[in-house]
N, C-alpha and C. Protein backbone atom coordinates (compact mmCIF):
# COMPACT_ATOMS: atom_id res chain seq x y z
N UNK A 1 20.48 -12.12 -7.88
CA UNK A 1 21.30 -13.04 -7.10
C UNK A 1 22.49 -13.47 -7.96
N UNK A 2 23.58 -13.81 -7.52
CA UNK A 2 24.90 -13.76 -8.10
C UNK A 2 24.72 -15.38 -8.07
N UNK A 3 25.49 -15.64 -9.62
CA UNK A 3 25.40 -17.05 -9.90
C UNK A 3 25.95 -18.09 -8.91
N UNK A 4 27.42 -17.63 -8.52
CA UNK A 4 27.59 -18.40 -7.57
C UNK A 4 26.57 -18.47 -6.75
N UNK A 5 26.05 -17.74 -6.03
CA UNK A 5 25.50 -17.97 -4.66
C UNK A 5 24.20 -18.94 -5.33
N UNK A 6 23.74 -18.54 -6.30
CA UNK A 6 22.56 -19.50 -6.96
C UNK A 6 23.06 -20.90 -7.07
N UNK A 7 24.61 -21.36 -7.38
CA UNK A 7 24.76 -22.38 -7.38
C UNK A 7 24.73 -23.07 -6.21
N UNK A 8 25.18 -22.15 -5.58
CA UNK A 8 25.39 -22.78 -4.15
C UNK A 8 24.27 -23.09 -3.15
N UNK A 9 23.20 -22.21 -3.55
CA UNK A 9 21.78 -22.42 -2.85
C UNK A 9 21.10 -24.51 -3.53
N UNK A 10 21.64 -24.02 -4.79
CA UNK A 10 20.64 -25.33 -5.82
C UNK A 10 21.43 -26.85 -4.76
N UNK A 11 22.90 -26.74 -4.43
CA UNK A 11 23.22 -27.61 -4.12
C UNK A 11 22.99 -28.01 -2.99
N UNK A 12 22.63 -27.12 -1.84
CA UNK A 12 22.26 -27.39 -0.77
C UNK A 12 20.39 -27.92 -0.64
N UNK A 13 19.79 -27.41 -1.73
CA UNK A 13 18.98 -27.73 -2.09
C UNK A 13 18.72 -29.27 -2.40
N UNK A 14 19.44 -29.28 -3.52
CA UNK A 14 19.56 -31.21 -3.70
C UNK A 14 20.10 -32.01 -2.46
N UNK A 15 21.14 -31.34 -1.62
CA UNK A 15 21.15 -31.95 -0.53
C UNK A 15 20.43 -32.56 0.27
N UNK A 16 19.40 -31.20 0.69
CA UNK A 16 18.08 -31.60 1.57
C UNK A 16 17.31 -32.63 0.82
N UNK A 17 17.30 -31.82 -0.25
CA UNK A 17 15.78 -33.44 -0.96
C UNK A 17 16.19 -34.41 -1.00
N UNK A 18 17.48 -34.93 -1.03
CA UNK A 18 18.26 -36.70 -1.09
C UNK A 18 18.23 -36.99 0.30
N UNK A 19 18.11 -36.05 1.49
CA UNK A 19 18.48 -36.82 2.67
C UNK A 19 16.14 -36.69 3.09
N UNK A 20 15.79 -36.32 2.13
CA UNK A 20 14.12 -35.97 2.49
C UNK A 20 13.88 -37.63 1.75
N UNK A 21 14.35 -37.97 0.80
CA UNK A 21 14.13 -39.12 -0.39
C UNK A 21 14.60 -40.25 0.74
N UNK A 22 15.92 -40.14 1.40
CA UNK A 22 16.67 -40.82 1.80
C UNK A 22 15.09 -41.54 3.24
N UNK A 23 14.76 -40.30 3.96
CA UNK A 23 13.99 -40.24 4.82
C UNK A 23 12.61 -41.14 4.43
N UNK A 24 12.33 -40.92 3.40
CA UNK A 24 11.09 -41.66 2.42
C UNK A 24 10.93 -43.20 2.42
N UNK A 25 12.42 -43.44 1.73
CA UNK A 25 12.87 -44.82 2.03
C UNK A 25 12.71 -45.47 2.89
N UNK A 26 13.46 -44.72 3.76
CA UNK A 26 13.50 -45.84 5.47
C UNK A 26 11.80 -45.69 5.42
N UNK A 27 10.94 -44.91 5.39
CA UNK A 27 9.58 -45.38 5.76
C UNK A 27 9.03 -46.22 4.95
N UNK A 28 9.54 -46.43 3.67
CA UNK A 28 8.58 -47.53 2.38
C UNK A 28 9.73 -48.84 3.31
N UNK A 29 11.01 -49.10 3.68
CA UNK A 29 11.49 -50.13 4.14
C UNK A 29 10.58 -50.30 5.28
N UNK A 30 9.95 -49.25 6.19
CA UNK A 30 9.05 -49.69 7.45
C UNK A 30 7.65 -50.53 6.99
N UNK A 31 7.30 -50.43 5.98
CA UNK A 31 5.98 -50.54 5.15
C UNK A 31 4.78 -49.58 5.12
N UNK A 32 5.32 -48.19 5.27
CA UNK A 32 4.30 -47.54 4.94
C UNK A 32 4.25 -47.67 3.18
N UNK A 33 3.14 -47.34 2.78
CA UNK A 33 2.32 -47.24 1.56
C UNK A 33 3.46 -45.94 0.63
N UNK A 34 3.95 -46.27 -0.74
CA UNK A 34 4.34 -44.56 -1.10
C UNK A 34 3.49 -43.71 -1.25
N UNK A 35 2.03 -43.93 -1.75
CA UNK A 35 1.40 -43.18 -2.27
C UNK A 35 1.56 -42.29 -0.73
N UNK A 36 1.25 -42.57 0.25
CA UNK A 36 1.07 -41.99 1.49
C UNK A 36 2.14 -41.26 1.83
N UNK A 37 3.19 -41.59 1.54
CA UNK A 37 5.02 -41.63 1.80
C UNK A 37 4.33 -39.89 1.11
N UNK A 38 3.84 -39.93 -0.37
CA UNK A 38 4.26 -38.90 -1.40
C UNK A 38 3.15 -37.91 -0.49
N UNK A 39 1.96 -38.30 -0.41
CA UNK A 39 0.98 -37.48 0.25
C UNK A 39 1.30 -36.45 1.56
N UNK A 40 2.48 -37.30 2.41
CA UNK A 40 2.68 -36.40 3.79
C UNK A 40 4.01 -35.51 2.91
N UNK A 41 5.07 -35.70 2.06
CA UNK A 41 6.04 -34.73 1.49
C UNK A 41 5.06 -33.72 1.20
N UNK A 42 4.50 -34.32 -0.12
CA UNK A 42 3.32 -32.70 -0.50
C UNK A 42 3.19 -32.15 0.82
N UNK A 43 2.43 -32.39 1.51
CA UNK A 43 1.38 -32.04 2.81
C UNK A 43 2.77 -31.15 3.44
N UNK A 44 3.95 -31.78 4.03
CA UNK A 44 4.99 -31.08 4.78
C UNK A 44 5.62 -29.76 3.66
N UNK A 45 5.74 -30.05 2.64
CA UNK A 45 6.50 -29.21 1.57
C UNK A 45 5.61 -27.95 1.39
N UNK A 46 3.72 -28.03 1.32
CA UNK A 46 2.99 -26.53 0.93
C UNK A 46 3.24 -25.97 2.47
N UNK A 47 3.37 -26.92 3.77
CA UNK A 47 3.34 -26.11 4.86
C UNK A 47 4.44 -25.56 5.20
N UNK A 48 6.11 -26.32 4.71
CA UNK A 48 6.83 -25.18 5.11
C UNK A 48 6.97 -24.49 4.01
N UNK A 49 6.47 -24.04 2.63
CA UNK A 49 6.55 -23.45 1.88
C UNK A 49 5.69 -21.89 1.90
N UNK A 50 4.57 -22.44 2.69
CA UNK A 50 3.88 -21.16 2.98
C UNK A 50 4.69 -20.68 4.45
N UNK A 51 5.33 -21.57 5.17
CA UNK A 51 5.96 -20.45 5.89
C UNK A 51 7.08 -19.75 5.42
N UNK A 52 7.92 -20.57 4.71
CA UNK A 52 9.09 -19.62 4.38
C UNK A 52 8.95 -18.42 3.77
N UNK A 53 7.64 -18.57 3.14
CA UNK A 53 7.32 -16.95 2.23
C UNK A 53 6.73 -16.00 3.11
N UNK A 54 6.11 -16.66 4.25
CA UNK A 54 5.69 -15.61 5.87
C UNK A 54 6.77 -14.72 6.33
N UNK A 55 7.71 -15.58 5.88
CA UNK A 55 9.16 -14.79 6.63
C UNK A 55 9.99 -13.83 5.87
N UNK A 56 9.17 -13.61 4.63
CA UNK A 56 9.33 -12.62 3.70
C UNK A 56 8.55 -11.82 3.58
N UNK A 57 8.75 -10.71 2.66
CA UNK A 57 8.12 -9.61 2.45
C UNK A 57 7.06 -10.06 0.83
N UNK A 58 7.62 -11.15 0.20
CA UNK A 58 6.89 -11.56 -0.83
C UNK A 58 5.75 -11.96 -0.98
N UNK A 59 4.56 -11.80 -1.55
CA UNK A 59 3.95 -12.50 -1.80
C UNK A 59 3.59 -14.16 -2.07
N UNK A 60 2.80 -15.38 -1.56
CA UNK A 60 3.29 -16.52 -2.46
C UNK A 60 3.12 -16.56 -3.85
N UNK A 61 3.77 -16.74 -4.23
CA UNK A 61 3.98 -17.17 -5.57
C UNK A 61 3.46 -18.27 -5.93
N UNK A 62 2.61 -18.94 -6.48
CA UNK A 62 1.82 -20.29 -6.53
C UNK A 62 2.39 -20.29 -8.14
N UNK A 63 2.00 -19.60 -9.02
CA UNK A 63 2.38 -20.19 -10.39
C UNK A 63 4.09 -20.73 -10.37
N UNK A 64 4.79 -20.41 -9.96
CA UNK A 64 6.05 -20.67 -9.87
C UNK A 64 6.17 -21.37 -8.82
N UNK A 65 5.86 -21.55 -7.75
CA UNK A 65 5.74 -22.77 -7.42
C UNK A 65 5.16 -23.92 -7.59
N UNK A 66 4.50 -23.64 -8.72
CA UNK A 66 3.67 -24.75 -9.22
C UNK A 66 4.59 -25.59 -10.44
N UNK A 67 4.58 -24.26 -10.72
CA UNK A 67 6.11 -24.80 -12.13
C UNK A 67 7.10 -25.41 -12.07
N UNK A 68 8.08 -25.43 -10.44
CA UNK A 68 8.95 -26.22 -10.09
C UNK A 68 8.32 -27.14 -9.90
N UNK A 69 7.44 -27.54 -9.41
CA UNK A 69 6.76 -29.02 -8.98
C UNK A 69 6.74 -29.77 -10.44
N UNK A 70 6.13 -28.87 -11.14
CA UNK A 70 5.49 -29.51 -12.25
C UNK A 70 6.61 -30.34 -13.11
N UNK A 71 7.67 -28.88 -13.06
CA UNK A 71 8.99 -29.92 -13.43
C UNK A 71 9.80 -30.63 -13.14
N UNK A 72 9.87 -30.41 -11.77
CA UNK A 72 10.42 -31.87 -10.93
C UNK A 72 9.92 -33.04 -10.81
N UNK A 73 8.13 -33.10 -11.32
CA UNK A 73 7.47 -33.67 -11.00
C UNK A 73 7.74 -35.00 -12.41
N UNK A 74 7.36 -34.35 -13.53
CA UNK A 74 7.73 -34.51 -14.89
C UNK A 74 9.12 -35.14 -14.99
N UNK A 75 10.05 -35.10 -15.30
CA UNK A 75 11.71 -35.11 -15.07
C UNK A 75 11.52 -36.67 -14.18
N UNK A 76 11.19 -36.71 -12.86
CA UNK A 76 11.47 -38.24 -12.16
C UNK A 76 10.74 -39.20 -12.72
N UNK A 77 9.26 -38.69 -13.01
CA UNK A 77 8.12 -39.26 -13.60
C UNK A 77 8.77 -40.49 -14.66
N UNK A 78 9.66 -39.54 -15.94
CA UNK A 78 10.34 -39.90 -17.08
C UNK A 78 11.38 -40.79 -15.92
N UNK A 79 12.12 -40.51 -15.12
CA UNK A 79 13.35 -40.98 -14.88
C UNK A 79 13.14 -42.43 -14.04
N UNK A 80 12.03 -42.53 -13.23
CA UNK A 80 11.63 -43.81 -12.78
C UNK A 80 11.13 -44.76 -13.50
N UNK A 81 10.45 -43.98 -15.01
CA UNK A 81 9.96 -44.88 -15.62
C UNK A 81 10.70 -45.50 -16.81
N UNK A 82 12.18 -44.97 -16.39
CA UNK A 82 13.14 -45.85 -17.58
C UNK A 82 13.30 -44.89 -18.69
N UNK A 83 12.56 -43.54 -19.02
CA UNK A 83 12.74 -42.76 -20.40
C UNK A 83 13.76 -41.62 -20.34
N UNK A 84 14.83 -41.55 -19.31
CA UNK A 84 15.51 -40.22 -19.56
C UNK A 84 16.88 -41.07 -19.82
N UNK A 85 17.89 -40.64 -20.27
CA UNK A 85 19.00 -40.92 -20.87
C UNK A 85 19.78 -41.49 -19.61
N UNK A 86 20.64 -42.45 -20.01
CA UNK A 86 21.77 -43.14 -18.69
C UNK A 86 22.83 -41.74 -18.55
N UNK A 87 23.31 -41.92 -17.27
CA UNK A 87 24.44 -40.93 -17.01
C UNK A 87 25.24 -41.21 -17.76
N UNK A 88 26.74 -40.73 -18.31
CA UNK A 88 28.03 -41.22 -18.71
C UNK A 88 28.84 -41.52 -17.55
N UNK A 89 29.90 -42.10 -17.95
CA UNK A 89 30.89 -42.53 -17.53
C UNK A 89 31.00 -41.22 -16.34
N UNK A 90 31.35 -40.32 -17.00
CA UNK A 90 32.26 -39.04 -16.55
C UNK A 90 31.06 -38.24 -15.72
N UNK A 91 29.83 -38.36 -15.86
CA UNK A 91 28.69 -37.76 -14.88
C UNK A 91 28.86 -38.58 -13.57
N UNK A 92 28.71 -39.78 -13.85
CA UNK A 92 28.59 -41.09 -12.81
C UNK A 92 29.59 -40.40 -12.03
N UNK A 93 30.78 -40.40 -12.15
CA UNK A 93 32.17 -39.80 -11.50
C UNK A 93 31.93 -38.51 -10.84
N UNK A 94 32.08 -37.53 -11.14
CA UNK A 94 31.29 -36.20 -10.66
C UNK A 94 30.76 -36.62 -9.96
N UNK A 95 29.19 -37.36 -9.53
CA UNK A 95 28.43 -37.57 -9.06
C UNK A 95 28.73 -38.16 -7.65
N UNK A 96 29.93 -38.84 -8.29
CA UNK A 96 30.25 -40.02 -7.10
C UNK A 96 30.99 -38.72 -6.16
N UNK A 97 32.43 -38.14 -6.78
CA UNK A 97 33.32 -37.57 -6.30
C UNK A 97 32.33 -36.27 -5.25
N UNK A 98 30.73 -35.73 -6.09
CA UNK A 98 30.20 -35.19 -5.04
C UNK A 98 29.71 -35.57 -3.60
N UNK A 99 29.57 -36.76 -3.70
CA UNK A 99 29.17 -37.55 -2.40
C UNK A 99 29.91 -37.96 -1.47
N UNK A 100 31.41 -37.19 -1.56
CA UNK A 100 32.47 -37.89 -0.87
C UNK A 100 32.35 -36.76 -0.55
């Protein structure tokens, strides 16, 4: 796969999961429970995950999909709990200028 197009997949990617996070929210503002919030993502995420690989010729892949979890999982883990580094100035910006 050609880098661009890899970039361009990752971003549409983060897209979906901020407006999935975004979706999360409004239900912890309704008062559902997160643990529950996190339980139905898992639950929705292995089911369309095993379909999207239906619609391929691939096999699932579980170790590698296990590995993204693991590291996405890891990474917020640190980042909610206050241990990953503050953005800079100049990330913050980027960041912002992406959301416009």
């Amino acid at each position: 796969m050609a880098e661009k197009e890899r970039s361009g997949q990752e971003k549409v990617s983060t897209a979906i999961a901020n407006e999935l996070v975004e979706f999360a929210n409004n239900k912890l503002d309704a008062g559902v429970d997160p643990m529950v919030v996190a339980s139905a993502l898992r639950h929705a995420a292995a089911n369309f995950t095993a379909f999207a690989f239906r619609a391929t010729e691939d096999s699932l892949d579980t170790d590698s999909i296990m590995e993204d979890f693991m590291r996405f999982l890891q990474f917020y883990d640190r980042h909610h709990r206050g241990e990953t580094r503050s953005m800079t100035a100049l990330e913050r910006l980027v960041k912002q200028v992406e959301k416009e």
